[in-house]
N, C-alpha and C. Protein backbone atom coordinates (compact mmCIF):
# COMPACT_ATOMS: atom_id res chain seq x y z
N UNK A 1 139.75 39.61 51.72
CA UNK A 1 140.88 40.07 52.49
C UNK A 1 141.60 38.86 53.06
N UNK A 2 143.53 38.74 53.15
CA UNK A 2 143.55 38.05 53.87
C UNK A 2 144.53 38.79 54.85
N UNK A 3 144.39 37.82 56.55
CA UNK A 3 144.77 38.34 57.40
C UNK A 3 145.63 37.37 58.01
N UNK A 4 146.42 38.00 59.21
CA UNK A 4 147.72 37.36 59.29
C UNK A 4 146.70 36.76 60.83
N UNK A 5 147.73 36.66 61.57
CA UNK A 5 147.18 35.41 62.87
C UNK A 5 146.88 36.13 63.49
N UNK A 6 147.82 37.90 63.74
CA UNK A 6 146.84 38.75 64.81
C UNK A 6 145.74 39.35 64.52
N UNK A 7 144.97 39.26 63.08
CA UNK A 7 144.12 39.66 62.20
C UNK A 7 144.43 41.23 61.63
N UNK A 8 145.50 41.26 61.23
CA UNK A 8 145.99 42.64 60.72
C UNK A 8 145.55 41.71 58.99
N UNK A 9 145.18 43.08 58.51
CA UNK A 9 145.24 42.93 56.79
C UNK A 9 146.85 42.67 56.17
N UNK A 10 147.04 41.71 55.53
CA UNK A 10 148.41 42.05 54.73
C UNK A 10 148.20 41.56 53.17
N UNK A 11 146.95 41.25 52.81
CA UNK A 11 146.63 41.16 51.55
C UNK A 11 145.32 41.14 51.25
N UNK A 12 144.71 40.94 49.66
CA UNK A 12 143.72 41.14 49.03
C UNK A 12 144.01 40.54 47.89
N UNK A 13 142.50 39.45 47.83
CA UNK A 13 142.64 38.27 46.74
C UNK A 13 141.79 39.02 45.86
N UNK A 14 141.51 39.22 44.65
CA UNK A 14 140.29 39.36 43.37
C UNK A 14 140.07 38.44 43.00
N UNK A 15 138.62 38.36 43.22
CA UNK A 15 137.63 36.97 43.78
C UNK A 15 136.79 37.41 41.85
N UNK A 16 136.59 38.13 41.83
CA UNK A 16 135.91 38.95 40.62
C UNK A 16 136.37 40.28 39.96
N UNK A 17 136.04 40.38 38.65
CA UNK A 17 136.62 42.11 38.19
C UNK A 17 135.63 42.22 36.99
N UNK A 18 135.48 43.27 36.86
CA UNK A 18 134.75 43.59 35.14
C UNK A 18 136.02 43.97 34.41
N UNK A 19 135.57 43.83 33.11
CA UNK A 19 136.52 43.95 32.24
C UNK A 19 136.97 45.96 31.89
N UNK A 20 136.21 46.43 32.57
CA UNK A 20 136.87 48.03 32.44
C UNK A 20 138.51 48.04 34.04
N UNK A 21 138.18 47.22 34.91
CA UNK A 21 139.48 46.94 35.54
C UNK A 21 140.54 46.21 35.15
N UNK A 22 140.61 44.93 34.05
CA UNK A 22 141.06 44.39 33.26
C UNK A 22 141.99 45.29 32.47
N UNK A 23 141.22 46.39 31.64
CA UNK A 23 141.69 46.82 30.82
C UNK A 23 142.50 48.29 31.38
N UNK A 24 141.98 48.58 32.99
CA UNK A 24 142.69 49.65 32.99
C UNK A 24 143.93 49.07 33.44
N UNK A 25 144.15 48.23 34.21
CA UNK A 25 145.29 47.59 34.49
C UNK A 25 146.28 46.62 33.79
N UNK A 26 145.78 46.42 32.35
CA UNK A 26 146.37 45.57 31.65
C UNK A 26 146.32 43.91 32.02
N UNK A 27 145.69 43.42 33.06
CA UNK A 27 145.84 42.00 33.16
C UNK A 27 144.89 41.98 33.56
N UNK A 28 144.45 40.14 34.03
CA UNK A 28 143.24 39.34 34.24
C UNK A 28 144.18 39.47 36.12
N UNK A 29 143.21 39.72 36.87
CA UNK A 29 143.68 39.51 38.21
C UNK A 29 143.19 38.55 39.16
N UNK A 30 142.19 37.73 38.49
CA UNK A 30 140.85 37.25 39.26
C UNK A 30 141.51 35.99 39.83
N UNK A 31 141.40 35.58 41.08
CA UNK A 31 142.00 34.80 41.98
C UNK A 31 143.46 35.29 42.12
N UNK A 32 144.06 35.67 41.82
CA UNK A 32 145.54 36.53 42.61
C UNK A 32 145.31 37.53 43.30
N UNK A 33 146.66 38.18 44.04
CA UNK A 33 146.52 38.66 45.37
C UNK A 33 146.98 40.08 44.79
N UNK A 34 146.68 40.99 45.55
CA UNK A 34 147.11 42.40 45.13
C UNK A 34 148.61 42.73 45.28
N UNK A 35 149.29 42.14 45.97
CA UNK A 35 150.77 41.66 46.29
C UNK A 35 151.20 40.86 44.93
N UNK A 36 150.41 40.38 44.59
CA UNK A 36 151.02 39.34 43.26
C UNK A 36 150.85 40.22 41.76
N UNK A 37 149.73 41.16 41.91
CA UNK A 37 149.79 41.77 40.53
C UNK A 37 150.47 42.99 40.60
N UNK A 38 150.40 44.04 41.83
CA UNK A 38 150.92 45.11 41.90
C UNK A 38 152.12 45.10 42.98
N UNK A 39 153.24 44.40 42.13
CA UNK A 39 154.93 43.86 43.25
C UNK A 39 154.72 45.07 44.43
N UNK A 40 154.89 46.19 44.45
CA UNK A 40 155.43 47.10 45.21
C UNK A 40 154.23 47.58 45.91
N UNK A 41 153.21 47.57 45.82
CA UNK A 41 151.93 47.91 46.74
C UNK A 41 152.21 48.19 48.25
N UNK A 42 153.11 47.45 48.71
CA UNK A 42 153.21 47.53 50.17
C UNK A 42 154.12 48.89 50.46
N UNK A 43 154.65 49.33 49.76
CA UNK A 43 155.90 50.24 49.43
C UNK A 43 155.14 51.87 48.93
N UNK A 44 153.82 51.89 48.53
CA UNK A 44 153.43 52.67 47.67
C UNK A 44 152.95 53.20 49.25
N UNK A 45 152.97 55.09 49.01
CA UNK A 45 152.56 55.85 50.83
C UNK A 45 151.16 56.06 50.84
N UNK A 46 150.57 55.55 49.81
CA UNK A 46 148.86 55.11 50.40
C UNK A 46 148.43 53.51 50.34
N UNK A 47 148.30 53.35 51.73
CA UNK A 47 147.83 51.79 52.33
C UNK A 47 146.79 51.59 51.47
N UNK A 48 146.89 50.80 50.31
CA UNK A 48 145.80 50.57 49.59
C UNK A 48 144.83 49.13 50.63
N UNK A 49 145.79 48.13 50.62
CA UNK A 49 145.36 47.13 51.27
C UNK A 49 144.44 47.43 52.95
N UNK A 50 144.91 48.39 53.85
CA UNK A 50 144.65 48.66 55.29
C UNK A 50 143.14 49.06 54.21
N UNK A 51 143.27 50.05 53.12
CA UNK A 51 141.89 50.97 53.46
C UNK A 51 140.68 50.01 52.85
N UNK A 52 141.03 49.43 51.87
CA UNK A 52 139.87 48.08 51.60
C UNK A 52 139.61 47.30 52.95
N UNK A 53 140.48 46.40 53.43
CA UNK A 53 140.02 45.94 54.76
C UNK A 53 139.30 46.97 55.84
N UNK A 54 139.43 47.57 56.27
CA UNK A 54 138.71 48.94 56.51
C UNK A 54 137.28 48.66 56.32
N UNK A 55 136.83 48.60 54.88
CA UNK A 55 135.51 48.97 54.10
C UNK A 55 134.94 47.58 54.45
N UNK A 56 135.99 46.52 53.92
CA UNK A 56 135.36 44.81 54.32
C UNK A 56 135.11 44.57 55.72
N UNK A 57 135.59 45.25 56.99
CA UNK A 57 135.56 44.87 58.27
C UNK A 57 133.99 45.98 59.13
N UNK A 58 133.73 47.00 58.25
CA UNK A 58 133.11 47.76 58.76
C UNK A 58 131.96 47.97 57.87
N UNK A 59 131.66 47.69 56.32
CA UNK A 59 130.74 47.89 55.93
C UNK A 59 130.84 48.89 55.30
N UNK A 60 131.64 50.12 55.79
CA UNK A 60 130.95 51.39 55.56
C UNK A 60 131.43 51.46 54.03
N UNK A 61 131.04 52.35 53.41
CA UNK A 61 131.26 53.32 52.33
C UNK A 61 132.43 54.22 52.18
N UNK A 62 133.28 54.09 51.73
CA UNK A 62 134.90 55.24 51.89
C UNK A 62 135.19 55.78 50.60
N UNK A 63 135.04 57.14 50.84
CA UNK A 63 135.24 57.67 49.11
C UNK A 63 136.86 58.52 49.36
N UNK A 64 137.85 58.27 48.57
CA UNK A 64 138.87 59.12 48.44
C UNK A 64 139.35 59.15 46.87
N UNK A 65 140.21 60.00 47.19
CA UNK A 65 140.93 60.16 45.87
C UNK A 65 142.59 59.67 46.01
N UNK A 66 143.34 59.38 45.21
CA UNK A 66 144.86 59.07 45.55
C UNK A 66 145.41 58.65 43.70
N UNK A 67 146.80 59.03 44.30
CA UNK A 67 147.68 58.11 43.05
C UNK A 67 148.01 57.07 42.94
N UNK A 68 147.78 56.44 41.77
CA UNK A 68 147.60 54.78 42.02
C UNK A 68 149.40 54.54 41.14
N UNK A 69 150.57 54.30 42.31
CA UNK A 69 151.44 54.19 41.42
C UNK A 69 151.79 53.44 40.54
N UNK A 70 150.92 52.04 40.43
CA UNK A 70 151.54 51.07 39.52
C UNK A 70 151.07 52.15 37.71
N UNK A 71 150.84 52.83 37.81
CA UNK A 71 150.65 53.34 36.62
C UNK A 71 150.55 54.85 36.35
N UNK A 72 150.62 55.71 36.96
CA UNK A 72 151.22 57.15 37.35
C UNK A 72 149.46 57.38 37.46
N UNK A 73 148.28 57.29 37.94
CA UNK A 73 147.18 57.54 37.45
C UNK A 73 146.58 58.00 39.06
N UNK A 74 145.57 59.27 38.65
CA UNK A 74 144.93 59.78 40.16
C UNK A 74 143.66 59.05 39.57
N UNK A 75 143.42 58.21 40.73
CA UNK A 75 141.93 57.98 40.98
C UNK A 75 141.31 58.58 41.61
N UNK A 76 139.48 58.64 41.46
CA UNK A 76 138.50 59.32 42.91
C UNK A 76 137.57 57.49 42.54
N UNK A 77 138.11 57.27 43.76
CA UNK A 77 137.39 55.79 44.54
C UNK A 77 136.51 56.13 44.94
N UNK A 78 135.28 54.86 45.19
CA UNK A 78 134.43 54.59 46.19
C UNK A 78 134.53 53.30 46.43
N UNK A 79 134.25 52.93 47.25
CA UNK A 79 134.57 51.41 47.74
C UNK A 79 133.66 51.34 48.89
């Protein structure tokens, strides 16, 4: 996760990926920012970025489902 100076989330680096994320997304993402592969993320009406930081700040386990718009596709997450 990275965070701004008041420690709000405003991005997410991919440090690592398997190749079934690779391929569902069409690119290699590993060291770029989720802002850098998916332009409009910040724009999309589910906080993808808030709900990962979320999971990284607290540990817990968060299961939802949502539309992932960079590609018209419903996911069911766990993270």
């Amino acid at each position: 996760m990275l965070y701004d100076n008041a420690g709000e989330s405003i991005d997410c680096q991919f440090l690592d990926v398997n190749q079934a994320f690779i391929n569902l997304i069409g690119v290699n993402p590993s060291y770029k920012t989720a802002t850098q592969i998916f332009l409009d993320i910040k724009k999309y009406s589910f906080d993808w970025i808030r709900t990962f930081a979320k999971v990284a700040k607290t540990g817990e386990q968060l299961h939802f489902e949502e539309l992932f718009q960079f590609n018209k596709r419903r996911y069911d997450c766990t993270v």
